[in-house]
PDB file of N, CA and C in Angstrom:
ATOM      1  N   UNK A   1    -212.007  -4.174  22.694  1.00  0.00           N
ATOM      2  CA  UNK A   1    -212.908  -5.157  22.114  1.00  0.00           C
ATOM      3  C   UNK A   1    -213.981  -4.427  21.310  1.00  0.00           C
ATOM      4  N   UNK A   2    -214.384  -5.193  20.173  1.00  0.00           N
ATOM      5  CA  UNK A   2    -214.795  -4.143  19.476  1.00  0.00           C
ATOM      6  C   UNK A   2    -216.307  -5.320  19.274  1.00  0.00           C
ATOM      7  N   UNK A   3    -217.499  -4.608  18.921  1.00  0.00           N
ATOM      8  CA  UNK A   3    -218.822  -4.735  19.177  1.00  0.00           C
ATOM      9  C   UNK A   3    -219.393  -4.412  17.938  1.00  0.00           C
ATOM     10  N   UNK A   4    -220.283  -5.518  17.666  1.00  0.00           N
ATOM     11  CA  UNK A   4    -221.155  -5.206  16.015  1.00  0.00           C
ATOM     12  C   UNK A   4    -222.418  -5.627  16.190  1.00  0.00           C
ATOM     13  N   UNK A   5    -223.259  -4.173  16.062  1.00  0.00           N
ATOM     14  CA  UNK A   5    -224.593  -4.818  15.883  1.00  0.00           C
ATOM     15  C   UNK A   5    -225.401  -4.961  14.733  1.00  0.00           C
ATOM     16  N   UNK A   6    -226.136  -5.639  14.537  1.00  0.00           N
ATOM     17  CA  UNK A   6    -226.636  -5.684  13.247  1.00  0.00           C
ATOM     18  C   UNK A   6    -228.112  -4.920  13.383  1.00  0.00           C
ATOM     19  N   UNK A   7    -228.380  -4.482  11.779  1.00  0.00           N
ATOM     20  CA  UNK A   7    -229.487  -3.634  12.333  1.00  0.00           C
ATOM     21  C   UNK A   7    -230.866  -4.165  12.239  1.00  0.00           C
ATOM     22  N   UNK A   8    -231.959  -3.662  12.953  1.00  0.00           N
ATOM     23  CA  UNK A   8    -233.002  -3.848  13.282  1.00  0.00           C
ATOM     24  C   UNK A   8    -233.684  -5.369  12.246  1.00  0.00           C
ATOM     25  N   UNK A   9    -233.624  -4.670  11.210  1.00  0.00           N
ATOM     26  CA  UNK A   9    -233.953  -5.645   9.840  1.00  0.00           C
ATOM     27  C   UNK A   9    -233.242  -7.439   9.537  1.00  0.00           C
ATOM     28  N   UNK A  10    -231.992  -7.073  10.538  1.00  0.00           N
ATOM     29  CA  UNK A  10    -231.411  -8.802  10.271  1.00  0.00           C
ATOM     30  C   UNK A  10    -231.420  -9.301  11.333  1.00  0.00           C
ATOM     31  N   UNK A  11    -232.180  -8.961  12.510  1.00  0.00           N
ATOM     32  CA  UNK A  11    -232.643  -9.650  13.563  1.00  0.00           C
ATOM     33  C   UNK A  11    -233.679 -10.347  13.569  1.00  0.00           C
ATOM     34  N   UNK A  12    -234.837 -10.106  12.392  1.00  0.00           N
ATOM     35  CA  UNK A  12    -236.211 -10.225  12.183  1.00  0.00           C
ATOM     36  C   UNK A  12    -235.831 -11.759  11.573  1.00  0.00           C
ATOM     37  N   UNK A  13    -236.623 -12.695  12.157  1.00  0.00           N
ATOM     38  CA  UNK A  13    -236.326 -13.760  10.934  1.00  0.00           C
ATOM     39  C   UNK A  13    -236.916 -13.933   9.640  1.00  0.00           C
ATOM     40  N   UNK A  14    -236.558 -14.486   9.052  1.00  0.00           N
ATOM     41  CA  UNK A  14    -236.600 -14.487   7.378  1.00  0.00           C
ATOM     42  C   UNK A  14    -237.503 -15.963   7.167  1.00  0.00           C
ATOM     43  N   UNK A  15    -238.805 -15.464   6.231  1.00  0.00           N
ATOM     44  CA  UNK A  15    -239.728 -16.446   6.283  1.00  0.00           C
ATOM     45  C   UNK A  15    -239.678 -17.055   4.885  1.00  0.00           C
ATOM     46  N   UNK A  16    -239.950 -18.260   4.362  1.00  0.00           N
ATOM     47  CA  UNK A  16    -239.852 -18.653   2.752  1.00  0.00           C
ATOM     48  C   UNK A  16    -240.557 -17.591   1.962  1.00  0.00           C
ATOM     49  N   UNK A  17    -241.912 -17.301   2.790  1.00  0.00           N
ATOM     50  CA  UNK A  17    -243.198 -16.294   1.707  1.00  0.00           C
ATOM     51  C   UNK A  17    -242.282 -14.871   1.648  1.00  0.00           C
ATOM     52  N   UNK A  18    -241.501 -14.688   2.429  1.00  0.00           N
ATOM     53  CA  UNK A  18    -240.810 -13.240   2.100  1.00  0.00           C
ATOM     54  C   UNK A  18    -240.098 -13.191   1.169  1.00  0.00           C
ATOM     55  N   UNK A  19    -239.234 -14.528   0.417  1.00  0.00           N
ATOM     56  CA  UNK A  19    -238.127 -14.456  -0.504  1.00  0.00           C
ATOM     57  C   UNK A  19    -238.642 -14.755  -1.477  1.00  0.00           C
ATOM     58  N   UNK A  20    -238.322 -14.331  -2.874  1.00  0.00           N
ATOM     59  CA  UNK A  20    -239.090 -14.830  -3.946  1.00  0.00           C
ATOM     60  C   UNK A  20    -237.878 -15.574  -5.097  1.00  0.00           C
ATOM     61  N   UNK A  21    -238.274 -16.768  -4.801  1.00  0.00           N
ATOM     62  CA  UNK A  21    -237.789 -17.854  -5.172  1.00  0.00           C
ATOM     63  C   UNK A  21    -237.787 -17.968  -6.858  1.00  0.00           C
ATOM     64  N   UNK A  22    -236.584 -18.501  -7.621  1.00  0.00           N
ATOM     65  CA  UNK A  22    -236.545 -18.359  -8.806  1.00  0.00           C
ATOM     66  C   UNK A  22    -235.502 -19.478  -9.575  1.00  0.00           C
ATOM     67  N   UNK A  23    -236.276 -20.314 -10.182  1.00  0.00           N
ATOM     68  CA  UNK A  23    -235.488 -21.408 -11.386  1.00  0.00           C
ATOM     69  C   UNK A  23    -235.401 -21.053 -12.315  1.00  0.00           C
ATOM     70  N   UNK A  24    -234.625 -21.824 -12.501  1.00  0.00           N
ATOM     71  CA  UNK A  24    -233.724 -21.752 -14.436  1.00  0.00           C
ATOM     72  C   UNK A  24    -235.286 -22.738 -15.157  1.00  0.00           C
ATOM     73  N   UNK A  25    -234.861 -22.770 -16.049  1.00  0.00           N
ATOM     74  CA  UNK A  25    -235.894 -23.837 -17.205  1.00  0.00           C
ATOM     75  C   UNK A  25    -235.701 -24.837 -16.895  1.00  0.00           C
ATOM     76  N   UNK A  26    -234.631 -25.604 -16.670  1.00  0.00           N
ATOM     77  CA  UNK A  26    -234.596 -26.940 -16.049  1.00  0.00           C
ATOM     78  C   UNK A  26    -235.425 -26.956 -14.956  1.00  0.00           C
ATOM     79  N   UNK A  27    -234.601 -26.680 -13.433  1.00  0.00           N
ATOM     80  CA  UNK A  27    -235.978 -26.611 -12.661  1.00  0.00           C
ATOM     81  C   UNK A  27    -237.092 -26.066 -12.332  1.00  0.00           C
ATOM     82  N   UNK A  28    -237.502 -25.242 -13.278  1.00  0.00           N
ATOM     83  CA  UNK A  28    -238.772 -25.286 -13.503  1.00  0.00           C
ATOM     84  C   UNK A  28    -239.599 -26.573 -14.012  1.00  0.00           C
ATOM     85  N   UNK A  29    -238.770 -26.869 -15.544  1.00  0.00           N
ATOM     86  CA  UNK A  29    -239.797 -28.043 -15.579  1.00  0.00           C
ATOM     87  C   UNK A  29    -239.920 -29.610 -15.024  1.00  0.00           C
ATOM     88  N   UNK A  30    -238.360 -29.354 -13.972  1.00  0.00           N
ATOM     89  CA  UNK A  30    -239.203 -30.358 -13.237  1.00  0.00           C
ATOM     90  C   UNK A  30    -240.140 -30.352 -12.010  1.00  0.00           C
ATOM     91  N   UNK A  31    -239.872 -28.771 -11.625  1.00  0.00           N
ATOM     92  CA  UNK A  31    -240.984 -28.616 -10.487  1.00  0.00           C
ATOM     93  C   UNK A  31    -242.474 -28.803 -10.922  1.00  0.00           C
ATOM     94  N   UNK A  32    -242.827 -28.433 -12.663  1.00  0.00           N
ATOM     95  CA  UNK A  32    -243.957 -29.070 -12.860  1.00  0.00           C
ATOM     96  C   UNK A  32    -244.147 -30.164 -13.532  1.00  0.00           C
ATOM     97  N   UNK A  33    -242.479 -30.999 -13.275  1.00  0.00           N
ATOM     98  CA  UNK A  33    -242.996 -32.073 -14.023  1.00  0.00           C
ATOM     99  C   UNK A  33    -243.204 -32.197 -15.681  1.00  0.00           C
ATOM    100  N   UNK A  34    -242.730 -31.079 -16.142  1.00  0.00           N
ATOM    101  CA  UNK A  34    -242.618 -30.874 -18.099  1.00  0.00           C
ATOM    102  C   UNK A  34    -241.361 -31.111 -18.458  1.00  0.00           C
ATOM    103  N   UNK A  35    -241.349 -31.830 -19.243  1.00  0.00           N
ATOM    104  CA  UNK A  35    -240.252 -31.476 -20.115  1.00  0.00           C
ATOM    105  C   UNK A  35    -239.691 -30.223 -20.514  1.00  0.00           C
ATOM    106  N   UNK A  36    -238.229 -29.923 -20.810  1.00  0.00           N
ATOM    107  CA  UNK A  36    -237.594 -28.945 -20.734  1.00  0.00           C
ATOM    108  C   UNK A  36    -237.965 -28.377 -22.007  1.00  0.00           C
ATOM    109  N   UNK A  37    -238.015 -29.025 -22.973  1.00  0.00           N
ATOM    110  CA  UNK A  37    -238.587 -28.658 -24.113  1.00  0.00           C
ATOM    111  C   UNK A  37    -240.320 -28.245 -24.298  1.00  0.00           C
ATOM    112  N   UNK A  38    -240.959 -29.092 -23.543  1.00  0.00           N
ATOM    113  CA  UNK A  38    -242.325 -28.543 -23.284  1.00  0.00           C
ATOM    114  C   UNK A  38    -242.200 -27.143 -22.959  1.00  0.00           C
ATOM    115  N   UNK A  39    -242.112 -26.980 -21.676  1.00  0.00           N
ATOM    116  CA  UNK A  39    -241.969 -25.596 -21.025  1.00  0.00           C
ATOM    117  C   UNK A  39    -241.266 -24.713 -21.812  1.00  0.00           C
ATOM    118  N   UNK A  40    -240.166 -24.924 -22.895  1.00  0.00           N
ATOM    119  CA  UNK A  40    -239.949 -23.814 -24.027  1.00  0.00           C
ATOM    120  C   UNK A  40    -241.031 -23.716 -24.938  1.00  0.00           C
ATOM    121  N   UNK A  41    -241.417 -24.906 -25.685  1.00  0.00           N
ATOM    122  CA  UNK A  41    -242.689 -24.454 -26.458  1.00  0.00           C
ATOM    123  C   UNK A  41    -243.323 -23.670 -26.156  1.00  0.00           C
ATOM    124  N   UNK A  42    -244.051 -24.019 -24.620  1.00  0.00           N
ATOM    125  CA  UNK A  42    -245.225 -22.986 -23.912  1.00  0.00           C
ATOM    126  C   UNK A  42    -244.726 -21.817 -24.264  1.00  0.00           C
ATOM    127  N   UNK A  43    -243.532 -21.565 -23.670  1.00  0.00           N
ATOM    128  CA  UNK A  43    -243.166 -20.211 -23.341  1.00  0.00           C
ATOM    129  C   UNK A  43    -243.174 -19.220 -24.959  1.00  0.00           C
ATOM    130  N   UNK A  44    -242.590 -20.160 -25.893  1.00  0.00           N
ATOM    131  CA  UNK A  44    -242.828 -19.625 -27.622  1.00  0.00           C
ATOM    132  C   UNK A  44    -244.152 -19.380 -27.998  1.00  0.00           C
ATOM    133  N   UNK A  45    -244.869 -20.463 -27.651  1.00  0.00           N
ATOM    134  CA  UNK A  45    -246.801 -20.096 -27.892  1.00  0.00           C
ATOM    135  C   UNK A  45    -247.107 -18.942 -26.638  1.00  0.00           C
ATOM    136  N   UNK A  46    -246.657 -18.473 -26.061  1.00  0.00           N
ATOM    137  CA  UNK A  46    -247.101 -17.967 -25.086  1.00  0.00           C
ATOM    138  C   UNK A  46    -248.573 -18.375 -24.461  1.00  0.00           C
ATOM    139  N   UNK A  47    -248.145 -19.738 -24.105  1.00  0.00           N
ATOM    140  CA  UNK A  47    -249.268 -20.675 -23.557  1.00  0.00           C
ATOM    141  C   UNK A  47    -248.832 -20.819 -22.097  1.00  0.00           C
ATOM    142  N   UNK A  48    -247.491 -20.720 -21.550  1.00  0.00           N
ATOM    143  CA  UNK A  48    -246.742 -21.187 -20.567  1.00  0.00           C
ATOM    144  C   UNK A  48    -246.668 -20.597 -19.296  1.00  0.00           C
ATOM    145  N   UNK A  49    -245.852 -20.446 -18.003  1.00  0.00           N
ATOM    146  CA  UNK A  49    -246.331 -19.944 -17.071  1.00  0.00           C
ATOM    147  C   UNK A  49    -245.631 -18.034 -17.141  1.00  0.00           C
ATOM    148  N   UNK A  50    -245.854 -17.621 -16.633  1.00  0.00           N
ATOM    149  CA  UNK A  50    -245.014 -16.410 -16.632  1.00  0.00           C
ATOM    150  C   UNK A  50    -243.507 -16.650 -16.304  1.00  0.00           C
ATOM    151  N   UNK A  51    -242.684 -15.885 -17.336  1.00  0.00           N
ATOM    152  CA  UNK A  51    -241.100 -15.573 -16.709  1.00  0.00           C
ATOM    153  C   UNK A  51    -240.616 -14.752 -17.317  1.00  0.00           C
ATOM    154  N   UNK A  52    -239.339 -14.539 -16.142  1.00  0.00           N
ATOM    155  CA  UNK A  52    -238.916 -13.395 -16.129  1.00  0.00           C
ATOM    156  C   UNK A  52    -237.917 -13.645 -17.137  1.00  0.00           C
ATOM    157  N   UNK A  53    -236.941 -12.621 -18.211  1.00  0.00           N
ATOM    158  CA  UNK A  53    -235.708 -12.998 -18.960  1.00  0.00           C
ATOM    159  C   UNK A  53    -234.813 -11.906 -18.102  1.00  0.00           C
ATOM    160  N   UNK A  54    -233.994 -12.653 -17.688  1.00  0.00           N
ATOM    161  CA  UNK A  54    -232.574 -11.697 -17.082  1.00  0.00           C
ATOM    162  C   UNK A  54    -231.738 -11.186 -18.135  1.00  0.00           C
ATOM    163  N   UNK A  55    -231.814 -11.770 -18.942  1.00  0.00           N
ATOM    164  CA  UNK A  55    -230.947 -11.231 -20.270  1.00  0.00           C
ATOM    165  C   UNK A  55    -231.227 -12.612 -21.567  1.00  0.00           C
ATOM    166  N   UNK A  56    -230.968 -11.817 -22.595  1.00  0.00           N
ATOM    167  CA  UNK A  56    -231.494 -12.972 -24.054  1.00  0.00           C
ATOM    168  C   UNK A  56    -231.355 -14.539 -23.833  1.00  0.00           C
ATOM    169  N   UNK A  57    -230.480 -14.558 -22.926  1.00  0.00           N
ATOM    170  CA  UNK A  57    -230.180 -16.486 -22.827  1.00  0.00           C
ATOM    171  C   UNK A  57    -230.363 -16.289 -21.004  1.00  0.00           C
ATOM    172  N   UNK A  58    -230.960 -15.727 -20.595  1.00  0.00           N
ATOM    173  CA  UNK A  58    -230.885 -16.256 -19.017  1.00  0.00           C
ATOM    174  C   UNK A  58    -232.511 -16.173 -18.252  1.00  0.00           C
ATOM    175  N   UNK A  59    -233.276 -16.977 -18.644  1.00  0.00           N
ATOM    176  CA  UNK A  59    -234.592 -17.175 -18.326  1.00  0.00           C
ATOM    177  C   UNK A  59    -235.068 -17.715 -16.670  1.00  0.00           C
ATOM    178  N   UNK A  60    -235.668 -16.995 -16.168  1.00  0.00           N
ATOM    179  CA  UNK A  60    -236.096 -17.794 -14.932  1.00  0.00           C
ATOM    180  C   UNK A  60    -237.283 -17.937 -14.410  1.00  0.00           C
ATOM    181  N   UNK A  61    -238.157 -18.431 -13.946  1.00  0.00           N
ATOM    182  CA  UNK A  61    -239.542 -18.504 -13.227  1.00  0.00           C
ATOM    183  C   UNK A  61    -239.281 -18.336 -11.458  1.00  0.00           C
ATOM    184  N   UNK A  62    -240.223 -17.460 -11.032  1.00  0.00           N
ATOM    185  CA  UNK A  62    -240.465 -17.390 -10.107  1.00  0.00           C
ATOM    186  C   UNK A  62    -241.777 -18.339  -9.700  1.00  0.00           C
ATOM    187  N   UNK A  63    -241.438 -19.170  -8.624  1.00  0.00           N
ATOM    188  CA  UNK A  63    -242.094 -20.544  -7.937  1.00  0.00           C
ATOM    189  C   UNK A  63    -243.250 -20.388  -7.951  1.00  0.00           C
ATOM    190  N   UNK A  64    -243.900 -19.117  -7.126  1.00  0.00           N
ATOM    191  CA  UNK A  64    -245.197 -19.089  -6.907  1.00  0.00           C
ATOM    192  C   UNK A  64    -245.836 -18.859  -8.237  1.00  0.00           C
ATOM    193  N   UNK A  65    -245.223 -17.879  -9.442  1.00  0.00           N
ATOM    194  CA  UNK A  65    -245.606 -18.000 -10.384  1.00  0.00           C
ATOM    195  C   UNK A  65    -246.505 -19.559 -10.909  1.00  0.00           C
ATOM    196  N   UNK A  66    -245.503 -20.263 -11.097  1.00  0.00           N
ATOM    197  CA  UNK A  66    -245.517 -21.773 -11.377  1.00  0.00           C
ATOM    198  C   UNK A  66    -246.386 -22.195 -11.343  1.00  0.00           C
ATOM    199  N   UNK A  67    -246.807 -22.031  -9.658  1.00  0.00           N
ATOM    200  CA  UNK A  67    -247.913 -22.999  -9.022  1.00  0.00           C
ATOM    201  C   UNK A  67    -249.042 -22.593  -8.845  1.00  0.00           C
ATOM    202  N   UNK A  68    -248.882 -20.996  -9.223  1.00  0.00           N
ATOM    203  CA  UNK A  68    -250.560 -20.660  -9.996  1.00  0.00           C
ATOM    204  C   UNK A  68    -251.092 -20.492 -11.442  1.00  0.00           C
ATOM    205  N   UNK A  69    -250.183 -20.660 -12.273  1.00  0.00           N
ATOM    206  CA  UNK A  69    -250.203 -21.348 -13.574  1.00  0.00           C
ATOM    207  C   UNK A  69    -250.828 -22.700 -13.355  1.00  0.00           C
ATOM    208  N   UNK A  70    -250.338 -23.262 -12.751  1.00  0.00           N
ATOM    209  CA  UNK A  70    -250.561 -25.028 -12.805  1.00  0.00           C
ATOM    210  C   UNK A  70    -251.903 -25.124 -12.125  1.00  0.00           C
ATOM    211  N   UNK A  71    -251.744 -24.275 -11.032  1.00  0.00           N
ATOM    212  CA  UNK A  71    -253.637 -24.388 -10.867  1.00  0.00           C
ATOM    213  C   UNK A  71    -254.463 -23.805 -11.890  1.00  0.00           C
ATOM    214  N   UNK A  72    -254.361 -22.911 -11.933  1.00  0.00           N
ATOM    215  CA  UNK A  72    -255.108 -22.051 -13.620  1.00  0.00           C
ATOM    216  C   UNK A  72    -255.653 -23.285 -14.653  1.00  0.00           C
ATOM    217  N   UNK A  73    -254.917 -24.302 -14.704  1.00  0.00           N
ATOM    218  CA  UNK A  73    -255.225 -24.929 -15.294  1.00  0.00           C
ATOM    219  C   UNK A  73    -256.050 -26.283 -15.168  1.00  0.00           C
ATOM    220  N   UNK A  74    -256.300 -26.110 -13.693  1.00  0.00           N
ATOM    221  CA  UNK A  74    -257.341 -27.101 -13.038  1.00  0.00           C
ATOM    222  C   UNK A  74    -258.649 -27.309 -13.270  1.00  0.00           C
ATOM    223  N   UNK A  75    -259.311 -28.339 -13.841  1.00  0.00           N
ATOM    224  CA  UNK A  75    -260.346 -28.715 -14.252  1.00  0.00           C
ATOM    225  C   UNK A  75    -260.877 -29.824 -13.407  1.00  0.00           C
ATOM    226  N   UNK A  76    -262.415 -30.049 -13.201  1.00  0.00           N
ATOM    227  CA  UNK A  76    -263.386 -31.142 -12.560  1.00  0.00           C
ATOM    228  C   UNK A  76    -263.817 -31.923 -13.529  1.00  0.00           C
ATOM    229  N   UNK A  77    -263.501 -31.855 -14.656  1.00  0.00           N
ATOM    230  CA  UNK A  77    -263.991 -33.042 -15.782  1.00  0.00           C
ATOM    231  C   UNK A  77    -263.076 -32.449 -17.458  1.00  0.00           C
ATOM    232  N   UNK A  78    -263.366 -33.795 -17.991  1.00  0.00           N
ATOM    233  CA  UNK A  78    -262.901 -33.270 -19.549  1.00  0.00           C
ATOM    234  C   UNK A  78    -263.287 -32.427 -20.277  1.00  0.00           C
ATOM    235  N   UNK A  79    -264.726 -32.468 -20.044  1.00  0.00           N
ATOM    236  CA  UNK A  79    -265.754 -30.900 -21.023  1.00  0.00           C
ATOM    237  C   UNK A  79    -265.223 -30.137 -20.677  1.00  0.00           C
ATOM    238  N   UNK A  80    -265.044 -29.606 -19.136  1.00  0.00           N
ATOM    239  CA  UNK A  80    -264.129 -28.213 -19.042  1.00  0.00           C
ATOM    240  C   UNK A  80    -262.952 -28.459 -20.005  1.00  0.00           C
ATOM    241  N   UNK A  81    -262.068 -28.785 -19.765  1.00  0.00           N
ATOM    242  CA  UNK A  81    -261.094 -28.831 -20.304  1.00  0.00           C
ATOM    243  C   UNK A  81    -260.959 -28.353 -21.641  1.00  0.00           C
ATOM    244  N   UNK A  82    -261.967 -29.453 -22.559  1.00  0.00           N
ATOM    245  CA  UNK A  82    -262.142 -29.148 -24.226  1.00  0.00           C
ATOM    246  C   UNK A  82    -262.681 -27.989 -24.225  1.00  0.00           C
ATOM    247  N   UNK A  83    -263.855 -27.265 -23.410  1.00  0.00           N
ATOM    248  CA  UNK A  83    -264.520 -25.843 -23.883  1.00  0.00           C
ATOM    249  C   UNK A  83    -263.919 -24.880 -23.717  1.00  0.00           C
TER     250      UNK A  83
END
């Protein structure tokens, strides 16, 4: 009978904050809710959130990225906003 242990490292459990999570352009913009075309503009103005390119046509965002972009952009009134 033969016996397999696994090592130290895949016994540990695996937490969401350890993996770093990553969408295509589609879901990205619906995780914030943009249009797919929005979220390309951004990304052409380089107005948009950070991402990574895996290669010339294979674009992805990493999550947490996302969702500190989207706060970045949090305002308490309109004057902020316009100034």
């Amino acid at each position: 009978m033969l016996t397999h242990s696994l090592p130290p490292s895949a016994s540990k459990p695996v937490t969401h904050t350890s993996i770093a999570r990553y969408l295509t352009s589609i879901e990205a913009a619906k995780h914030l809710r943009l249009s797919e075309r929005t979220l390309s503009y951004l990304r052409a103005q380089s107005g948009g959130p950070p991402f990574i390119a895996i290669s010339r046509r294979r674009i992805v965002y990493d999550v947490a990225e996302l969702d500190r972009w989207a706060r970045s952009r949090q305002f308490n009134s309109i004057s902020e906003y316009a100034a």
